[in-house]
C-alpha atoms as a PDB file:
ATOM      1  CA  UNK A   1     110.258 104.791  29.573  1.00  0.00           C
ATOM      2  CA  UNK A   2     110.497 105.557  26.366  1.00  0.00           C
ATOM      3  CA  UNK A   3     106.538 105.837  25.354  1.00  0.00           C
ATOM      4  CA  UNK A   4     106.316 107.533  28.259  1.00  0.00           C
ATOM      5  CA  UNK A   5     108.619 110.528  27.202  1.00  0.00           C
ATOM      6  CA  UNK A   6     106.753 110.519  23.689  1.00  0.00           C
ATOM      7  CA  UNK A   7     102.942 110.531  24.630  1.00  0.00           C
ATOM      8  CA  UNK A   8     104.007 114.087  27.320  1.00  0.00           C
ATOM      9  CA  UNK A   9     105.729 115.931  25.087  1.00  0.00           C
ATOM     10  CA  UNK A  10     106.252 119.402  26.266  1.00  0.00           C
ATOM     11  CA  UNK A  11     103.701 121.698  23.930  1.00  0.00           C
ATOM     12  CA  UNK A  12     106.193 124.899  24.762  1.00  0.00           C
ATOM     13  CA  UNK A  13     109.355 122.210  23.497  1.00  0.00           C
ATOM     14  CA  UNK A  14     107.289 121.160  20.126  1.00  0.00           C
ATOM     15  CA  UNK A  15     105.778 124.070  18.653  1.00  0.00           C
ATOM     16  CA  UNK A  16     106.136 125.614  14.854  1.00  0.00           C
ATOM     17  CA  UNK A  17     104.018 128.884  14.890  1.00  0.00           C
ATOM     18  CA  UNK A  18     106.084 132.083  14.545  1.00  0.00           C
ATOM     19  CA  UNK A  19     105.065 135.684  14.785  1.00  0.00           C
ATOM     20  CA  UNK A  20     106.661 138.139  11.779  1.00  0.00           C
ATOM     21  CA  UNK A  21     109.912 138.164  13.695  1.00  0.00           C
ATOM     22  CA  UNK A  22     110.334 134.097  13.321  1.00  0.00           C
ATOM     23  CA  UNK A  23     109.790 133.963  17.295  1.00  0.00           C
ATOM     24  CA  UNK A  24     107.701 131.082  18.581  1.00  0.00           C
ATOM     25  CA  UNK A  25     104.312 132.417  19.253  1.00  0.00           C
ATOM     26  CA  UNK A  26     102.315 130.009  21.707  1.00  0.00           C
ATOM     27  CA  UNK A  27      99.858 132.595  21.946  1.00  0.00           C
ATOM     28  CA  UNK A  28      98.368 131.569  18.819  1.00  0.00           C
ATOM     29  CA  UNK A  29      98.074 127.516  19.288  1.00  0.00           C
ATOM     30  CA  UNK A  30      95.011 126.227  20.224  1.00  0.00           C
ATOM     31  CA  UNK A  31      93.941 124.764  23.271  1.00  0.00           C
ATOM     32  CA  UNK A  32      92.128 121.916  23.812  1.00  0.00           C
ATOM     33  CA  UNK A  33      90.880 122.624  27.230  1.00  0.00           C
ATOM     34  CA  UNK A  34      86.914 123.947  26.030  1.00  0.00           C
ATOM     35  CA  UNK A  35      86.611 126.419  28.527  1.00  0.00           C
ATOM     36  CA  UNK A  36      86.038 130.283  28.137  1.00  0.00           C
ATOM     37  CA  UNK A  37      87.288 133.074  30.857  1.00  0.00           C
ATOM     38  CA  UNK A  38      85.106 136.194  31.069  1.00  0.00           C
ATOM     39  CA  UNK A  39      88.480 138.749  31.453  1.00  0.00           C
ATOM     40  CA  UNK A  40      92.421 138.195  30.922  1.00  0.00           C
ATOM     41  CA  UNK A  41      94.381 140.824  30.781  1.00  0.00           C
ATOM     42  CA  UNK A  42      96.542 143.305  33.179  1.00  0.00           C
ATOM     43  CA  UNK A  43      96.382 145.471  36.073  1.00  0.00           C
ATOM     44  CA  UNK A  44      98.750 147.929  37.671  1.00  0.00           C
ATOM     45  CA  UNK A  45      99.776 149.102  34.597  1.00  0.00           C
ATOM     46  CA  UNK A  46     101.100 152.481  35.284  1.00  0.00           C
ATOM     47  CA  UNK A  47     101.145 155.695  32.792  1.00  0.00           C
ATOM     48  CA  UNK A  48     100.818 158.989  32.506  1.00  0.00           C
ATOM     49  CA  UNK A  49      97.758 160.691  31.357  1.00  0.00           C
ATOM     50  CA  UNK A  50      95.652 163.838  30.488  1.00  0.00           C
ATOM     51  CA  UNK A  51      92.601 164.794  32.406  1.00  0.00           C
ATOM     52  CA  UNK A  52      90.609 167.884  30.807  1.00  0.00           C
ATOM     53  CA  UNK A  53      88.878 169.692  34.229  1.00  0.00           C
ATOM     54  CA  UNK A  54      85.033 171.470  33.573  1.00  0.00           C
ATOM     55  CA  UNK A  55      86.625 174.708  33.824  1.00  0.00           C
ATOM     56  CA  UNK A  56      88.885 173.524  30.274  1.00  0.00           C
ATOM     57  CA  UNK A  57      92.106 173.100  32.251  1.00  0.00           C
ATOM     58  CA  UNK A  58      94.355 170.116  31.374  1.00  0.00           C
ATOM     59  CA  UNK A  59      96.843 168.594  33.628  1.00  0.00           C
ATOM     60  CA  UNK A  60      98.728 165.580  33.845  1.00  0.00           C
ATOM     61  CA  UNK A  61      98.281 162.754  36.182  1.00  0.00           C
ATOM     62  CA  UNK A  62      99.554 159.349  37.433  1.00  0.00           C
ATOM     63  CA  UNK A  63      97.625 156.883  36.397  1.00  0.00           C
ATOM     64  CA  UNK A  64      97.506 152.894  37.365  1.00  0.00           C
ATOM     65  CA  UNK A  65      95.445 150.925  34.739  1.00  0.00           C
ATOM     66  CA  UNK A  66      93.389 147.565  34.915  1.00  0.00           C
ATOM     67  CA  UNK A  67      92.435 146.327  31.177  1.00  0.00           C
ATOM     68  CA  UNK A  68      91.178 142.819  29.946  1.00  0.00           C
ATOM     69  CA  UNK A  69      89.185 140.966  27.187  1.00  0.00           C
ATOM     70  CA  UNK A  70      87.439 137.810  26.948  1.00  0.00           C
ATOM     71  CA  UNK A  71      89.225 134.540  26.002  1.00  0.00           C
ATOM     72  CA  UNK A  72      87.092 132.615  23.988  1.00  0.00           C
ATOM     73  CA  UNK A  73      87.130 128.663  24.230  1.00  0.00           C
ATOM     74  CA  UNK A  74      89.876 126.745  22.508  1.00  0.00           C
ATOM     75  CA  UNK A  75      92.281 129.718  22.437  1.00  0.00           C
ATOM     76  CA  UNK A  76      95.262 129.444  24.295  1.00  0.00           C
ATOM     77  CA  UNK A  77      96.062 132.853  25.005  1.00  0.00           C
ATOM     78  CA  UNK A  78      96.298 137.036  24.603  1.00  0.00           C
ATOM     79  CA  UNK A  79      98.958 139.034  23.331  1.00  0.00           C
ATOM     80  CA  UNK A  80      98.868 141.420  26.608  1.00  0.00           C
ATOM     81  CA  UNK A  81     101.515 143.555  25.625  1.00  0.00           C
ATOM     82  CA  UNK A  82      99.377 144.443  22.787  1.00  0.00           C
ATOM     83  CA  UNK A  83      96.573 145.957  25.845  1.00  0.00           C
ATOM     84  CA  UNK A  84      99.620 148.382  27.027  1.00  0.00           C
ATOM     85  CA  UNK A  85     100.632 149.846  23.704  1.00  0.00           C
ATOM     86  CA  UNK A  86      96.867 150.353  22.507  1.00  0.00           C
ATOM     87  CA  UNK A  87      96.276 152.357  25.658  1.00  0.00           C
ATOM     88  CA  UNK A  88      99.898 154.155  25.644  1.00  0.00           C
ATOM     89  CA  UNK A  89      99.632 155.275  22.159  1.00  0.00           C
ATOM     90  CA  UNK A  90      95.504 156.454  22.482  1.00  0.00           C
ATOM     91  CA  UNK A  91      96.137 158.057  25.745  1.00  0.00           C
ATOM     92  CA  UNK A  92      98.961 160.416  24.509  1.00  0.00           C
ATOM     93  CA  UNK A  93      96.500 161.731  22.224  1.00  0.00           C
ATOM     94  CA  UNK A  94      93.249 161.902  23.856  1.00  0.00           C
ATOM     95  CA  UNK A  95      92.533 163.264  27.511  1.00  0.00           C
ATOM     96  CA  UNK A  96      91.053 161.092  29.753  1.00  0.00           C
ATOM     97  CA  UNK A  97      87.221 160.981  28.779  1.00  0.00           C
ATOM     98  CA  UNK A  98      84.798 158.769  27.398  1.00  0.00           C
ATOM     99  CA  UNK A  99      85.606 159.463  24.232  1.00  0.00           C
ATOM    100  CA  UNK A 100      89.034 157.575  24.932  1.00  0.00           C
ATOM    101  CA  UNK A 101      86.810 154.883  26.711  1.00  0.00           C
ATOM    102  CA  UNK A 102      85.276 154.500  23.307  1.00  0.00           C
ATOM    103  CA  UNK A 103      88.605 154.523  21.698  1.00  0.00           C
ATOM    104  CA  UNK A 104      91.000 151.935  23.424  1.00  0.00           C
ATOM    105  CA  UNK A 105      87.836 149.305  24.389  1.00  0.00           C
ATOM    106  CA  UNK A 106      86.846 149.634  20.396  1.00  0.00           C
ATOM    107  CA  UNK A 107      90.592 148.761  19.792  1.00  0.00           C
ATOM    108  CA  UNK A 108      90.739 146.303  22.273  1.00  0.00           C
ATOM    109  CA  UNK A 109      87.989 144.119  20.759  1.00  0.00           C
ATOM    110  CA  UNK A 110      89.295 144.481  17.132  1.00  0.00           C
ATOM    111  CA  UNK A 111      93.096 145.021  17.326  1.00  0.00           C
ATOM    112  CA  UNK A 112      93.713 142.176  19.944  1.00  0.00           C
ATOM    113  CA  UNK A 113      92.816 139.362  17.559  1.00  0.00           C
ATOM    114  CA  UNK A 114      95.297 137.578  15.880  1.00  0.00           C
ATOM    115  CA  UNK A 115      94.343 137.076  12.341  1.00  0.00           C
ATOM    116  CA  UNK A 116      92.061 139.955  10.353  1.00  0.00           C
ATOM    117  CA  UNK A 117      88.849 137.061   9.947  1.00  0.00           C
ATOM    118  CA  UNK A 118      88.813 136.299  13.507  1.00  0.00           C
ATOM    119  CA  UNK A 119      85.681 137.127  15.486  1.00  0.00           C
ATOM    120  CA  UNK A 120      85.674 140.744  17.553  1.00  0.00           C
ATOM    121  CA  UNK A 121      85.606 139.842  21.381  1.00  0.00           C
ATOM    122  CA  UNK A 122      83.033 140.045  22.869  1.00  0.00           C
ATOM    123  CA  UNK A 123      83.890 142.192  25.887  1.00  0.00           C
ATOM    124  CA  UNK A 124      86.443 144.823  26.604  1.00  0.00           C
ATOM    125  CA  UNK A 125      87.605 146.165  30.405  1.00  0.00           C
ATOM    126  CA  UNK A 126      89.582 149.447  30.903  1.00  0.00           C
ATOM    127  CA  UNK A 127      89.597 150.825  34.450  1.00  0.00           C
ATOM    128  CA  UNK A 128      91.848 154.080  35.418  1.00  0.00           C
ATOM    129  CA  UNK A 129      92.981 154.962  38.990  1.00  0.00           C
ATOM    130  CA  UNK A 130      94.377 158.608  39.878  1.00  0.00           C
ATOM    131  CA  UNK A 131      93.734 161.234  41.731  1.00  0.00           C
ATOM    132  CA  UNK A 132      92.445 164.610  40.990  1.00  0.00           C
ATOM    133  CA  UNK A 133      92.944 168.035  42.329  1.00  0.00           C
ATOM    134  CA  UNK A 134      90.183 170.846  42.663  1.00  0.00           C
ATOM    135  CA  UNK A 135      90.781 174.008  44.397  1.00  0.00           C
ATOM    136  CA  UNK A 136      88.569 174.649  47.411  1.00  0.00           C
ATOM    137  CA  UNK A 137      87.835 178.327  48.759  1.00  0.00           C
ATOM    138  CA  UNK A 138      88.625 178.375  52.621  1.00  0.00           C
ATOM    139  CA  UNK A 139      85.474 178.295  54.329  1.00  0.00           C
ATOM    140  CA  UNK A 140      85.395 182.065  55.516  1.00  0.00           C
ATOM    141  CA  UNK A 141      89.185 183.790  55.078  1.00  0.00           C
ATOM    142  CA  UNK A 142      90.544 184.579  51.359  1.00  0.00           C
ATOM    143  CA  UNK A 143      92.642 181.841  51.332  1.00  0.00           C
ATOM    144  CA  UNK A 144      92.423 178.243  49.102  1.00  0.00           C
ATOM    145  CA  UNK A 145      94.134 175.088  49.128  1.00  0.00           C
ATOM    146  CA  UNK A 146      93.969 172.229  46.790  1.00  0.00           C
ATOM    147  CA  UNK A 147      92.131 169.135  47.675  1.00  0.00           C
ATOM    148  CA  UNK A 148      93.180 165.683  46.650  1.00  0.00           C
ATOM    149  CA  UNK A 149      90.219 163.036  45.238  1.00  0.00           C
ATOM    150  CA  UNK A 150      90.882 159.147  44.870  1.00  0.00           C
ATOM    151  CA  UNK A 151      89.321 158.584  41.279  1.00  0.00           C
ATOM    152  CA  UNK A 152      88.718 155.449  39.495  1.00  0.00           C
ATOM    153  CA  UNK A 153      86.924 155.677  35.693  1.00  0.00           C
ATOM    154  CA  UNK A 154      85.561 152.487  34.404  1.00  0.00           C
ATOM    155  CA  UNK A 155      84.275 151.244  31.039  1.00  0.00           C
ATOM    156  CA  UNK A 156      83.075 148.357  29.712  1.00  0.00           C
ATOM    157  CA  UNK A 157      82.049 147.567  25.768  1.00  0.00           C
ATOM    158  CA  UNK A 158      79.994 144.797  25.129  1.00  0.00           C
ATOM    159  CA  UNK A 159      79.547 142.370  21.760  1.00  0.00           C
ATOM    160  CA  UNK A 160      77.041 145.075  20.554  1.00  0.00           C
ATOM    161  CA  UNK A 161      79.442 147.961  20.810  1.00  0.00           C
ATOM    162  CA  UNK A 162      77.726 149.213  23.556  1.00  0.00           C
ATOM    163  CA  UNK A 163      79.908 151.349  26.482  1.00  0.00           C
ATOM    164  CA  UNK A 164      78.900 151.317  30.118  1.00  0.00           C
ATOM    165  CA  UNK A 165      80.499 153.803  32.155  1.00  0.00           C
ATOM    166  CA  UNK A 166      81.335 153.699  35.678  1.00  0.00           C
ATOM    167  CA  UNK A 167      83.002 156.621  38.628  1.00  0.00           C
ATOM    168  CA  UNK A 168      83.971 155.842  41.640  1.00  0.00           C
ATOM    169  CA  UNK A 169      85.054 158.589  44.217  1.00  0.00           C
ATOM    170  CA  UNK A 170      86.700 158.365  47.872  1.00  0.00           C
ATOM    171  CA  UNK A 171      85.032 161.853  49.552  1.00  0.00           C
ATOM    172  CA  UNK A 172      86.166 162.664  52.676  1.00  0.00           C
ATOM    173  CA  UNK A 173      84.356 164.633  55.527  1.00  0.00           C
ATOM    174  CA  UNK A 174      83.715 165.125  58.878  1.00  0.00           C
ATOM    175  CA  UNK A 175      80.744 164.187  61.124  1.00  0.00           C
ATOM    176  CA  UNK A 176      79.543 165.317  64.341  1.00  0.00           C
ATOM    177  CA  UNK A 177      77.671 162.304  66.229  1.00  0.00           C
ATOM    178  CA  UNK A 178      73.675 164.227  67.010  1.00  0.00           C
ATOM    179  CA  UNK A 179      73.449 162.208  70.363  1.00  0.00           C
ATOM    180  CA  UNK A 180      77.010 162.941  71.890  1.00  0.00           C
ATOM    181  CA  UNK A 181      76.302 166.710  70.268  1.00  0.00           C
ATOM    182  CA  UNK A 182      72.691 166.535  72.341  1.00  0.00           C
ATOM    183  CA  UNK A 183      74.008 165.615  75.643  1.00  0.00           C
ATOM    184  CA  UNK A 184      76.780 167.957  75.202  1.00  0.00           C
ATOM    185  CA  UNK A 185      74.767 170.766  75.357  1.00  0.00           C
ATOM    186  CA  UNK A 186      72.054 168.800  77.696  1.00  0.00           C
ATOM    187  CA  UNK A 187      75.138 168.598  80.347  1.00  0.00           C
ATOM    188  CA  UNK A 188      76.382 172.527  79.656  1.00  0.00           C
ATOM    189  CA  UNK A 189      72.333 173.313  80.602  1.00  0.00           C
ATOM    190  CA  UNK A 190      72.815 171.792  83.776  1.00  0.00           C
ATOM    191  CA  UNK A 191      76.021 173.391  84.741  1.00  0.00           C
ATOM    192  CA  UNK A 192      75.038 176.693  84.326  1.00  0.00           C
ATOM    193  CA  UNK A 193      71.514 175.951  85.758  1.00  0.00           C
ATOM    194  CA  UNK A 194      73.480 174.502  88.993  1.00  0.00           C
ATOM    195  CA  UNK A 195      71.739 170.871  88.372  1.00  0.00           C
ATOM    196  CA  UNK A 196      75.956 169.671  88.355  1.00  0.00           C
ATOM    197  CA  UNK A 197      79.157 170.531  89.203  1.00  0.00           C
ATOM    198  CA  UNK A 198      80.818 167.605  87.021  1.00  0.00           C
ATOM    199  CA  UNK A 199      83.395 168.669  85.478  1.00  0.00           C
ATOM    200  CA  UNK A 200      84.188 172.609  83.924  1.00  0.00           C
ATOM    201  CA  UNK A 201      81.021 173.408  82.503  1.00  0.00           C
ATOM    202  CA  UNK A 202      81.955 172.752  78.912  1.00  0.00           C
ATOM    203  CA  UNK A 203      81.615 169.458  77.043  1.00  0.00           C
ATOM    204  CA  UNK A 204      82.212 168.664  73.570  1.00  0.00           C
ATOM    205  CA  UNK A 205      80.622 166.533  70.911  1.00  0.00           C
ATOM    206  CA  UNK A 206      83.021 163.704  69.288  1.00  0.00           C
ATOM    207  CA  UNK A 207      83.260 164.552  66.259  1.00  0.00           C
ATOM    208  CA  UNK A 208      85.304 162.615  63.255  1.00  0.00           C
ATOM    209  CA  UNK A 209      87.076 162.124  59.897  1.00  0.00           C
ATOM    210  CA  UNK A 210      84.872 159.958  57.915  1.00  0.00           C
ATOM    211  CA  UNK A 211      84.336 159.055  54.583  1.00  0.00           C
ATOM    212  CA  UNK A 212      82.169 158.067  51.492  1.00  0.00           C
ATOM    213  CA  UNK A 213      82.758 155.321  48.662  1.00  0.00           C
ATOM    214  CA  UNK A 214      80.384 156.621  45.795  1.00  0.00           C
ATOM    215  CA  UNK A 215      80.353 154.405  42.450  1.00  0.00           C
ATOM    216  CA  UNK A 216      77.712 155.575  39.624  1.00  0.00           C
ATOM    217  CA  UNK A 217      77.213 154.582  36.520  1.00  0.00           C
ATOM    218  CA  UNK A 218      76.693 157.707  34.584  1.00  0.00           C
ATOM    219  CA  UNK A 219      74.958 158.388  31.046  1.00  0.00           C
ATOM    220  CA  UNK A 220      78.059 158.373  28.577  1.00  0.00           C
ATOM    221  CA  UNK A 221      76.231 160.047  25.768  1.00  0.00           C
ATOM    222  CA  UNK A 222      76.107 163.128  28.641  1.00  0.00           C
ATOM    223  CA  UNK A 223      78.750 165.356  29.202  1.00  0.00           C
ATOM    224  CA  UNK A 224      79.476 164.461  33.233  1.00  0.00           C
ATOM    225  CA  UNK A 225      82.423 165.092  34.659  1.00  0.00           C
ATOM    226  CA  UNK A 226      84.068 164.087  37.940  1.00  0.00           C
ATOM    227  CA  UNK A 227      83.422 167.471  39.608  1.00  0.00           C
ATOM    228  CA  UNK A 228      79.654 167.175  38.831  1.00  0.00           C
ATOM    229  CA  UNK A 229      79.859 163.912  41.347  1.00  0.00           C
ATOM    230  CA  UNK A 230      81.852 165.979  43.562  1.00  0.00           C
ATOM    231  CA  UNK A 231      79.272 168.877  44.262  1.00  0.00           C
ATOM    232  CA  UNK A 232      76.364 166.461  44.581  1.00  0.00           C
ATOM    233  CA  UNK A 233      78.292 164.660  47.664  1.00  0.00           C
ATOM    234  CA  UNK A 234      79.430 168.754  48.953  1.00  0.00           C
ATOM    235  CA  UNK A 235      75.675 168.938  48.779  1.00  0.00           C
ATOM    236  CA  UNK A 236      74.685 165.966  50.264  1.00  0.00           C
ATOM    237  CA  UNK A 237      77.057 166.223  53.517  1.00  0.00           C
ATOM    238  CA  UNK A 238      78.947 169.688  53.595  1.00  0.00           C
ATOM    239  CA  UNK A 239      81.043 169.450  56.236  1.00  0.00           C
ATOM    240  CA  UNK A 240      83.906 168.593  53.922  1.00  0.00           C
ATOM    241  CA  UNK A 241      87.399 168.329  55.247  1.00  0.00           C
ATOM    242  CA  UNK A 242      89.470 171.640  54.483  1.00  0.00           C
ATOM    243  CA  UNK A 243      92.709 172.023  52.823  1.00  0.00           C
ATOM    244  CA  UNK A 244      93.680 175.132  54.495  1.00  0.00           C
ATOM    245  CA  UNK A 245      92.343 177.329  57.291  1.00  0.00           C
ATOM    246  CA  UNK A 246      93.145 180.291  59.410  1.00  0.00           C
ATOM    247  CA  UNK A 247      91.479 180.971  63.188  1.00  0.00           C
ATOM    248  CA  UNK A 248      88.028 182.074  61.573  1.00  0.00           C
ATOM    249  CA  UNK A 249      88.004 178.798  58.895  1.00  0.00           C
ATOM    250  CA  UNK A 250      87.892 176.601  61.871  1.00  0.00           C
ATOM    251  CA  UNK A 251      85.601 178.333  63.986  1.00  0.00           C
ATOM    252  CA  UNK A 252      83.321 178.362  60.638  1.00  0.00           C
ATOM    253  CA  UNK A 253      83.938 174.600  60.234  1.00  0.00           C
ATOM    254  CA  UNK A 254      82.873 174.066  63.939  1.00  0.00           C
ATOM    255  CA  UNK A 255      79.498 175.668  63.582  1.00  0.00           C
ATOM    256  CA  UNK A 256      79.054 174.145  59.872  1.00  0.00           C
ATOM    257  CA  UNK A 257      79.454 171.506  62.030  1.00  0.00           C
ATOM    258  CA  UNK A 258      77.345 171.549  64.683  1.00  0.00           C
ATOM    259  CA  UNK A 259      74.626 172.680  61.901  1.00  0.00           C
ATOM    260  CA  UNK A 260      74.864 169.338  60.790  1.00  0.00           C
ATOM    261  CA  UNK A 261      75.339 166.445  62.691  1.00  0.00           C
ATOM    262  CA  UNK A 262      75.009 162.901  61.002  1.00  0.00           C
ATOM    263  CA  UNK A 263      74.767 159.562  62.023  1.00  0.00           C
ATOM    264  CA  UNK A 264      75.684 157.161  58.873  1.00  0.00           C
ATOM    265  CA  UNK A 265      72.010 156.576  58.601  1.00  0.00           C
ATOM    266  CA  UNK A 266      71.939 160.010  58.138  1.00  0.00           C
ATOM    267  CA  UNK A 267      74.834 160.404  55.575  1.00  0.00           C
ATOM    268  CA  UNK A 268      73.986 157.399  53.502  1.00  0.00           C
ATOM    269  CA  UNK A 269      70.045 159.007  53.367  1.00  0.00           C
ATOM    270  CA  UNK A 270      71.381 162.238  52.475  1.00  0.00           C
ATOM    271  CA  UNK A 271      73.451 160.958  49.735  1.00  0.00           C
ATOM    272  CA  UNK A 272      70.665 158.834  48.010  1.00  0.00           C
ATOM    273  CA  UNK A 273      68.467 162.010  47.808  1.00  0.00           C
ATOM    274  CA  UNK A 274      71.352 163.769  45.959  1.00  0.00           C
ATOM    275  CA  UNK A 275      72.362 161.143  43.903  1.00  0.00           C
ATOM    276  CA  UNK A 276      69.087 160.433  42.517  1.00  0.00           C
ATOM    277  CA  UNK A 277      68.478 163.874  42.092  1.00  0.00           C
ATOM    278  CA  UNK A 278      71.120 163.667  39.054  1.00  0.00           C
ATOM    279  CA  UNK A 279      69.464 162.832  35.973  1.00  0.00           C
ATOM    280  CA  UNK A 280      72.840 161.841  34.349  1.00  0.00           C
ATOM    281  CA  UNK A 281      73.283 159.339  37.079  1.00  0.00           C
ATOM    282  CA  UNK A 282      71.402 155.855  35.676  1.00  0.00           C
ATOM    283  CA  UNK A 283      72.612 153.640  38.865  1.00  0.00           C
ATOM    284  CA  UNK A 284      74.682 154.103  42.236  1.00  0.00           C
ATOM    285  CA  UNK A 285      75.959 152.403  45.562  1.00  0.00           C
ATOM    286  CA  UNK A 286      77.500 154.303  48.177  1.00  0.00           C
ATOM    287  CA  UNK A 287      79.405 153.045  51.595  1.00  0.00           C
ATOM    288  CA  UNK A 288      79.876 155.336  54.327  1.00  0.00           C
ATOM    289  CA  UNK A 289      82.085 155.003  57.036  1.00  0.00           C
ATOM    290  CA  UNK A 290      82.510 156.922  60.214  1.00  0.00           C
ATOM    291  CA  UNK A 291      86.612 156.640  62.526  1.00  0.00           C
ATOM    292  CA  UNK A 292      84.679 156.731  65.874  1.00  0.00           C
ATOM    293  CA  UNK A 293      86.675 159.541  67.766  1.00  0.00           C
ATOM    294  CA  UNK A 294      84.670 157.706  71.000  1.00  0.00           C
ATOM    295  CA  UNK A 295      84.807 154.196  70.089  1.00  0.00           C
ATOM    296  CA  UNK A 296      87.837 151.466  68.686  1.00  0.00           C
ATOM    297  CA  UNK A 297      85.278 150.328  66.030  1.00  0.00           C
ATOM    298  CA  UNK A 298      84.218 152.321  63.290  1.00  0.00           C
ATOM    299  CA  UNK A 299      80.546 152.526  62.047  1.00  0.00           C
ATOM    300  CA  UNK A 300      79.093 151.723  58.245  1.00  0.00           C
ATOM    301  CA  UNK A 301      76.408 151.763  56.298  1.00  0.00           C
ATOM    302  CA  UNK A 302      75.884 150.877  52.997  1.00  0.00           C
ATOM    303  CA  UNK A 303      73.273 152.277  50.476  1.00  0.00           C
ATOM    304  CA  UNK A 304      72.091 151.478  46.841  1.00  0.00           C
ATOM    305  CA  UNK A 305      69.319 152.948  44.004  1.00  0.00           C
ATOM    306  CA  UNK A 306      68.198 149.908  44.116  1.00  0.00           C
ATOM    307  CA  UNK A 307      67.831 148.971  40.547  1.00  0.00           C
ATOM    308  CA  UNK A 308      67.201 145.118  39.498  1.00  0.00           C
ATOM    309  CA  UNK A 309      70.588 143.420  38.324  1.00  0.00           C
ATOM    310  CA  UNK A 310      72.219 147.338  39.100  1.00  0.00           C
ATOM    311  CA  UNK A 311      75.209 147.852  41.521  1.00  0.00           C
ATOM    312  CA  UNK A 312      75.995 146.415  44.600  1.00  0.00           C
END
């Protein structure tokens, strides 16, 4: 009983390294285990930070952060506390851009080690979630409203120092099925021709909310912002859900509708002429979905530039 207590000793009950303060710090003990994991760090870190719009405005925004490093083999463990306070202190200073990208992933891979002659890591991960707010012009009255965009910002630093970075943006919008919006007016022919006396002469295309998942990976030596992605999707579908309308916004929104009725094939088409149309855009993926207003399933499609080893 006794040889078996000493050959399992606890590691956590028998250890002598101390940080500055003289508290054990089991972060810094070796482990034996030979194994390296591609990212440890944290997510749902929340914080506040600056966002500098294209027209030079700065606001403030909510933001929920993901951040991680390599862990090399034989090391037992990251001082993630140290992730938090690099990004807190960096992103009080600097508005959100790729500049701080450059700033906090550069810190990451130097700052994080423990001892001045320790190797850089190799990688660095910082992804921001928030949401932005542009103002949008009703569609025919004098009136505006603002209109909410799901955001995320992602870089990535490599051995080499070199940044990727990455935008993804939830755009919402609706769509007006082209075969229900054909026999619609195929029936109303009819009606008036006396062909049928079904129903009251008028029928109506189903039409729905629907929306696009957009991720590119943009040039970061460009200056691209998140409302340059934004008016290459209005461009690509423009039948954009509206923040605010009077009598004459909607009736405008029902013929920009029925100017434009998509399929997903249609939508997901659409979009890849757009996107590829952007020089500063290097790589994207894009999911559609359409919230059948005639079904209880919803249909997808899912569309990529295509590049070898790119996004998927």
């Amino acid at each position: 009983m006794e040889e078996s207590q000493t050959k399992h000793k606890n590691p956590v009950l028998n250890f002598n390294l101390q940080d500055e303060n003289g508290l054990n710090d089991f972060h810094k003990s070796e482990n034996d285990v030979v194994v390296s994991i591609d990212k440890v760090g944290i997510n749902h870190f929340r914080l506040p930070i600056l966002y500098r719009y294209k027209n030079g405005a700065i606001r403030n925004h909510d933001a929920v952060a993901s951040m991680y490093i390599n862990c090399p083999e034989g090391k037992n463990g990251i001082n993630m506390s140290r992730l938090c306070e690099i990004l807190t202190v960096e992103a009080a200073e600097i508005p959100m851009s790729v500049d701080l990208f450059r700033k906090v992933l550069n810190r990451f891979r130097v700052d994080m080690r423990d001892h001045d002659n320790d190797p850089y890591f190799s990688d660095a991960y910082l992804k921001l979630k928030f949401k932005i707010v542009l103002k949008q012009q009703s569609l025919k009255s004098d009136n505006w409203g603002w209109q909410y965009y799901d955001v995320e910002l992602e870089g990535r630093e490599n051995k080499k120092g070199e940044l990727k970075m990455y935008l993804t943006l939830f755009y919402e919008y609706s769509s007006t099925c082209p075969c229900s919006l054909s026999m619609a007016k195929q029936y109303e022919e009819e009606f008036q021709a006396g062909k049928t006396s079904e129903g009251s002469g008028i029928a109506s295309a189903h039409s729905q909310r629907s929306g696009a998942k957009c991720t590119v990976e943009f040039d970061a030596d460009s200056e691209f912002y998140i409302e340059d992605l934004v008016d290459v999707l209005r461009k690509a579908i423009p039948t954009e859900t509206q923040s605010l309308v009077k009598r004459v916004d909607e009736q405008a929104f029902a013929i920009l509708n029925g100017a434009n009725p998509i399929f997903v094939e249609h939508a997901s088409r659409n979009l890849s002429v757009e996107l590829n149309a952007e020089k500063r855009i290097k790589d994207w993926v894009v999911s559609v979905e359409h919230w059948e207003s005639l079904h209880s399933h919803n249909a997808t499609a899912v569309i990529r530039k295509g590049i070898e080893g790119g996004l998927v």
